[in-house]
Structures are given as structure tokens and as C-alpha cells.
N, C-alpha and C. Protein backbone atom coordinates (compact mmCIF):
# COMPACT_ATOMS: atom_id res chain seq x y z
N UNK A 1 -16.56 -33.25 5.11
CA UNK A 1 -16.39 -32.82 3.74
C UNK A 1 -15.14 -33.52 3.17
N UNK A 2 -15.37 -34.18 1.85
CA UNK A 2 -14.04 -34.84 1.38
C UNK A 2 -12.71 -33.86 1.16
N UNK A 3 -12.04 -34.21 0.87
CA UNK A 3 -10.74 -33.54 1.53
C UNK A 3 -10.44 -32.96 -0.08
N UNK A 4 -10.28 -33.38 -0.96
CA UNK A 4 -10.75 -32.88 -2.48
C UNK A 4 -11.65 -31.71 -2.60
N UNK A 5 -12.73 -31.27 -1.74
CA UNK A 5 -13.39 -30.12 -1.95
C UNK A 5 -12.91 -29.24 -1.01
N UNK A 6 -12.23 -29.46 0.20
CA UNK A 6 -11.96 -28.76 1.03
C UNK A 6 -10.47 -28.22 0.85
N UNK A 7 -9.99 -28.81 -0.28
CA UNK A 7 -8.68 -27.94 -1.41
C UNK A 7 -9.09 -27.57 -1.86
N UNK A 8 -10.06 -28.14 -3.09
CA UNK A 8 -10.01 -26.78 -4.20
C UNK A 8 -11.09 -25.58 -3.35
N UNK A 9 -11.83 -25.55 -2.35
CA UNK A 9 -12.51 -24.63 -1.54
C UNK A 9 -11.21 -23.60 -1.61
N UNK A 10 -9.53 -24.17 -0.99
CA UNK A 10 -8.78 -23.81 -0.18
C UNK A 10 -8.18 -22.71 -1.02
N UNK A 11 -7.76 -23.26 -2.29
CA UNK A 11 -7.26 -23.09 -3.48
C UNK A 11 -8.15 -21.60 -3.87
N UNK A 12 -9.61 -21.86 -4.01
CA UNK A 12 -10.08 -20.97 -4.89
C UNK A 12 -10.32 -19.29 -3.81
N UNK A 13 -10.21 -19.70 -2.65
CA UNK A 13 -9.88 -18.98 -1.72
C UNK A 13 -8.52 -17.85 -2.00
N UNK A 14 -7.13 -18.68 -1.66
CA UNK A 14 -6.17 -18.02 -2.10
C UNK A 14 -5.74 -17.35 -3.21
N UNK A 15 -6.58 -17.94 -4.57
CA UNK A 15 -6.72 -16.81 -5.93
C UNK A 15 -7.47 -15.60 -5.46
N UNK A 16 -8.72 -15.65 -4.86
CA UNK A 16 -9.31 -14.64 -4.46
C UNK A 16 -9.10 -14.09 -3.97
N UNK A 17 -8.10 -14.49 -2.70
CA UNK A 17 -7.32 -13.09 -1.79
C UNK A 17 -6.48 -12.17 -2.58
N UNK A 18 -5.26 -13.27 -3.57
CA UNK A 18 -4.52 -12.57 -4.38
C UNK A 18 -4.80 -11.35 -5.55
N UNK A 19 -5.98 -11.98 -6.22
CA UNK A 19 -7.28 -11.04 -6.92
C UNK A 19 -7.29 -9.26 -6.12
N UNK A 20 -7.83 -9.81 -5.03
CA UNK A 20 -8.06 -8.60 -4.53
C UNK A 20 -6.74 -7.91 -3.76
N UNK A 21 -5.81 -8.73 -3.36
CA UNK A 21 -4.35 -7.77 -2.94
C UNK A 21 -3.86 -7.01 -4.04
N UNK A 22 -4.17 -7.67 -5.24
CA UNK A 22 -3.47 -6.71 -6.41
C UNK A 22 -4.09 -5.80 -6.52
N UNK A 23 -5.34 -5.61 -6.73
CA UNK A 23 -6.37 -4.68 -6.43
C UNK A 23 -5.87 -3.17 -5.46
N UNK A 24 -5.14 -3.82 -4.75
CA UNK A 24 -5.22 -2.56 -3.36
C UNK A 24 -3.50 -2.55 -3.55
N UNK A 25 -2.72 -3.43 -4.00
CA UNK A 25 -1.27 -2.92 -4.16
C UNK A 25 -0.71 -1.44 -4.38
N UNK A 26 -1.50 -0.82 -5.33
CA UNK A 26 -1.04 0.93 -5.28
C UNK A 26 -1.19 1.48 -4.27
N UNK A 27 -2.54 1.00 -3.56
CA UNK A 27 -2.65 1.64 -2.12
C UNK A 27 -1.86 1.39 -1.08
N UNK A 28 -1.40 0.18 -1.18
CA UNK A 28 -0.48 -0.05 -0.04
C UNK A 28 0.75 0.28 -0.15
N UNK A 29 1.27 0.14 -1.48
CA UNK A 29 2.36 1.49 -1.64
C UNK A 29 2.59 2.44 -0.86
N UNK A 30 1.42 3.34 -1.53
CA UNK A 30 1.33 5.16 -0.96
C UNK A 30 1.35 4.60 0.20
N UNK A 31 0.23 4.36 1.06
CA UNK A 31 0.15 4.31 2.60
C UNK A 31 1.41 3.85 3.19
N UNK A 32 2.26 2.95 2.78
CA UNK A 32 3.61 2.94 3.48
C UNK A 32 4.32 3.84 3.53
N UNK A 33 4.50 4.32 2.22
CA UNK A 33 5.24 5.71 1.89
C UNK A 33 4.85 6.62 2.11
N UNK A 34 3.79 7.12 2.99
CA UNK A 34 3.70 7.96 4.19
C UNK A 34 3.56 7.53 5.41
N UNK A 35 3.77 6.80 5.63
CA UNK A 35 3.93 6.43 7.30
C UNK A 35 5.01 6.21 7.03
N UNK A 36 5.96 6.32 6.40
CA UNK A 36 7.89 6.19 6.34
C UNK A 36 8.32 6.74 5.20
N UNK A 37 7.89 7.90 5.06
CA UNK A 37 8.46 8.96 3.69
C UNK A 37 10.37 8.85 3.79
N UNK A 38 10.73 8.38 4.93
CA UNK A 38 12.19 8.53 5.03
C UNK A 38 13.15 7.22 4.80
N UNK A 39 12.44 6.32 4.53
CA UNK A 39 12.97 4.62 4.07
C UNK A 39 13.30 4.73 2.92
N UNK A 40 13.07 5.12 1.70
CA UNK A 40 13.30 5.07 0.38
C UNK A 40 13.18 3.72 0.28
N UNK A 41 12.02 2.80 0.54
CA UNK A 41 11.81 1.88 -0.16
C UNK A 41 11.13 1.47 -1.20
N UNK A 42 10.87 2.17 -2.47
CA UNK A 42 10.20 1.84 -3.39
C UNK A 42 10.39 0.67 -4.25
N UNK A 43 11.43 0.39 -4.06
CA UNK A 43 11.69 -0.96 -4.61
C UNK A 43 11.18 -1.99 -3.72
N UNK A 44 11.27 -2.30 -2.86
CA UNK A 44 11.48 -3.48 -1.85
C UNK A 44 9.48 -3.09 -1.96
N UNK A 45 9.08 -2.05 -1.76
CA UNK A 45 7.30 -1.72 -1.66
C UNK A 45 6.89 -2.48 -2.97
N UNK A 46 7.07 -1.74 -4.10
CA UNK A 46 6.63 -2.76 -5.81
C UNK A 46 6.89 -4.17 -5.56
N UNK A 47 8.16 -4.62 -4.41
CA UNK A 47 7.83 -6.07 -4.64
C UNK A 47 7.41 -6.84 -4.10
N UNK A 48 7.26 -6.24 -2.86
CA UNK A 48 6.24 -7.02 -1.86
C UNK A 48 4.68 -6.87 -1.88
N UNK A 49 3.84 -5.81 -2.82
CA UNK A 49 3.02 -5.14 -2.65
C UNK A 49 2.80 -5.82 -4.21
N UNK A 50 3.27 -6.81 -5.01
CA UNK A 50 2.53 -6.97 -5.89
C UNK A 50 2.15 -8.38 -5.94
N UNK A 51 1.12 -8.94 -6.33
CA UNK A 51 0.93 -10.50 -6.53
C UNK A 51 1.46 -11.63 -7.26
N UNK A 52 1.66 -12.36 -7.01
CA UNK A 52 2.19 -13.53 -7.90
C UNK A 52 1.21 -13.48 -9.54
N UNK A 53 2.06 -14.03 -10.09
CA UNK A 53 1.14 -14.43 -11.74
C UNK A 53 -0.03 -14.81 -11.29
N UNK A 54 -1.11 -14.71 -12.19
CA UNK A 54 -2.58 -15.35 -12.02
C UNK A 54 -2.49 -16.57 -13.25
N UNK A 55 -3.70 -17.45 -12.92
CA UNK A 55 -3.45 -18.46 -13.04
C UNK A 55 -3.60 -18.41 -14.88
């Protein structure tokens, strides 16, 4: 496969994961923040738990 389709394959891949991580970001919130109600990380959670800009 030319190497041109097997990027933008690669490419349209990684929008789609991101698509759907944002999707589930609230969830992965909560679920941290009960399996460690005692971290107080809500900050550091909103920023790892949200996606980059879309395109």
C-alpha cells in the first residue's frame, strides 16, 4: 500500500480515537474520582481527560 494512504488511513484513525475519547472524558473523570476520592485531582483529571482541538 503506498505510503500516502497508509497516513492519511493513520491520520483518519487518530481523529477517530480522539472523537470518541472526548466522548467518554466525563466518564473518565468520575471513574478516577472514585477509585481516588482522596487525590483532589480535578484539575490535573479536566486536563488530561480532555482532547486536543478538532480539526
Amino acid at each position: 500500500m503506498p505510503t500516502e494512504i497508509v497516513a492519511a488511513q493513520t491520520k483518519a484513525y487518530l481523529w477517530a480515537f480522539q472523537e470518541e475519547l472526548a466522548k467518554a472524558s466525563a466518564a473518565l473523570k468520575s471513574a478516577m474520582e472514585v477509585r481516588f476520592p482522596d487525590l483532589a485531582m480535578g484539575m490535573a483529571l479536566d486536563i488530561g481527560a480532555r482532547s486536543p482541538p478538532t480539526r
